[in-house]
Protein backbone atom coordinates (compact mmCIF):
# COMPACT_ATOMS: atom_id res chain seq x y z
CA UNK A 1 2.11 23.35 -9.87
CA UNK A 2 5.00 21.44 -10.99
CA UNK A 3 5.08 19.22 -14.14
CA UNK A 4 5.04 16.35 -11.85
CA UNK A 5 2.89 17.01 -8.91
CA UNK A 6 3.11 14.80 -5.08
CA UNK A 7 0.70 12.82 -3.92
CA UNK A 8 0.14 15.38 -1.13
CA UNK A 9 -0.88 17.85 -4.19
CA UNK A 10 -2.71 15.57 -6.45
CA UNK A 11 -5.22 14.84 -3.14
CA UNK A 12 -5.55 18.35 -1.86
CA UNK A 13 -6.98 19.40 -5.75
CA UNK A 14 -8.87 16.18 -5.91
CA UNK A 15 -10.18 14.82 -2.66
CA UNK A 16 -11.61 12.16 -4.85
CA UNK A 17 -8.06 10.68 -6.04
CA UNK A 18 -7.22 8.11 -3.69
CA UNK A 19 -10.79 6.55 -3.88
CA UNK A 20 -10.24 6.86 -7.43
CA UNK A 21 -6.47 4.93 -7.08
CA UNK A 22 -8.16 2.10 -5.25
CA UNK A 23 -10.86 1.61 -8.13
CA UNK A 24 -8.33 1.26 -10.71
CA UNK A 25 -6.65 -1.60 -8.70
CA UNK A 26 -9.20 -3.15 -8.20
CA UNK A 27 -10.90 -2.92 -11.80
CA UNK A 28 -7.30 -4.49 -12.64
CA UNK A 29 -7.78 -7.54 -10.22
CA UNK A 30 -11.10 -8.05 -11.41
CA UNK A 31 -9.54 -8.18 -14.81
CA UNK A 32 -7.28 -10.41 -13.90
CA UNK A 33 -3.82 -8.59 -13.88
CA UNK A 34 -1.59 -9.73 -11.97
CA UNK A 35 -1.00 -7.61 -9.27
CA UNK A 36 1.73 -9.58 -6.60
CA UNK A 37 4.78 -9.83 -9.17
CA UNK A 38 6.41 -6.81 -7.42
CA UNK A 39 5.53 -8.91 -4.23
CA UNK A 40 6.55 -11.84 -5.39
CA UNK A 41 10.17 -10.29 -6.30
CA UNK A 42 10.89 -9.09 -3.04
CA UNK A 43 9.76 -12.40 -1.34
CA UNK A 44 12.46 -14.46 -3.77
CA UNK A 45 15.08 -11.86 -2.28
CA UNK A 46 14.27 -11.95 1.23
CA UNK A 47 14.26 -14.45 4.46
CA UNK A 48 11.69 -16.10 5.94
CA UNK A 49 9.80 -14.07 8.31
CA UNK A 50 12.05 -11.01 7.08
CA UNK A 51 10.95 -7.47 8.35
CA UNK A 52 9.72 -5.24 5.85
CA UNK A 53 9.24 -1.44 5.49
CA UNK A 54 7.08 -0.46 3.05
CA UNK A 55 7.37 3.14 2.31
CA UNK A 56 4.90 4.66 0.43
CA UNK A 57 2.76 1.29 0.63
CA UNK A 58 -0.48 3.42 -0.52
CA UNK A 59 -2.67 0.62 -0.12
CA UNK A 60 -1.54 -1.99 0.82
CA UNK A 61 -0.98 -3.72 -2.37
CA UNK A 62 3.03 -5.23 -1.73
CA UNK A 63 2.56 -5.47 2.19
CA UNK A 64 -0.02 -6.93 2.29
CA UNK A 65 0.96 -9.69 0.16
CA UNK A 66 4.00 -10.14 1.96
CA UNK A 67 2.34 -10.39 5.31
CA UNK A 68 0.09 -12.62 3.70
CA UNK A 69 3.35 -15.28 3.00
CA UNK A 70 4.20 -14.60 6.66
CA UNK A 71 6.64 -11.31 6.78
CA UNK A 72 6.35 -8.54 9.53
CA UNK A 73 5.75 -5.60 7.58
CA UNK A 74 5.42 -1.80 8.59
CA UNK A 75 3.32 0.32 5.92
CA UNK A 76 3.91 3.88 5.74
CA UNK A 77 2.47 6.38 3.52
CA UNK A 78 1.45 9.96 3.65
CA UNK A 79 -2.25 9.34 2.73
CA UNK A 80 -4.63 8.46 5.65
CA UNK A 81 -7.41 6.77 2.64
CA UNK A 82 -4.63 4.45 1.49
CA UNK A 83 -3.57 3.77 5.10
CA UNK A 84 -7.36 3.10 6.10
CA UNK A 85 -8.02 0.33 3.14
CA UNK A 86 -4.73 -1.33 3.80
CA UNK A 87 -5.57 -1.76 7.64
CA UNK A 88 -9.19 -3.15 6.48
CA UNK A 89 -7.58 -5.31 3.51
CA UNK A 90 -4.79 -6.49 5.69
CA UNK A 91 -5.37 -6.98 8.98
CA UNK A 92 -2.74 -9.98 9.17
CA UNK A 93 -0.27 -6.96 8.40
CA UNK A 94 -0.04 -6.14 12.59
CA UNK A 95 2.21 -4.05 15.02
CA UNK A 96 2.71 -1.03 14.01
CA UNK A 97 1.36 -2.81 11.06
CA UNK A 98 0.02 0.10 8.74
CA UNK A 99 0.79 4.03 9.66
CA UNK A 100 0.08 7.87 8.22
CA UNK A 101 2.48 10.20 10.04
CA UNK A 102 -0.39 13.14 8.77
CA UNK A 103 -3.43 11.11 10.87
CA UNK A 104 -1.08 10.85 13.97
């Protein structure tokens, strides 16, 4: 293994991980943390009702937040659990909306 492994490797070892990923977001928001600033950045930079590709948009965390304020994002990301709580989280996130190229 490398000294920094992928996603793809960190999942296949521990089928567990992206569950895991989701928890700690979400123990974070329950917390309090603010977890839009990143979204918030990239709002201030673009236009109205910009399109948006998200790669590696995991969960849905930054697209979904700026579908929420009305972009047309596209989520992409290699891990079909991320891709299937950021479709149930973000519905408003639509066509392609959210997308795994390894669960086509």
């Amino acid at each position: 293994m490398s000294e920094h492994p992928t996603w793809l490797q960190l999942t296949t070892d521990d089928p567990g991980h992206s569950h895991a990923y989701i928890q700690r977001f979400r123990r974070l928001a329950e917390q309090g943390q603010d977890l839009a600033g990143e979204a918030r950045l990239v709002d201030a930079m673009l236009q109205r009702e910009s399109r948006v590709l998200d790669a590696g948009c995991g969960f849905g965390r930054i697209g979904g937040w700026l579908a929420g304020v009305g972009h047309e994002v596209v989520g992409v990301d290699i891990d079909p659990v991320l891709i299937e709580h950021a479709r149930g989280n973000h519905p408003e996130a639509t066509s392609p909306g959210w997308t795994c190229p390894r669960s086509a």
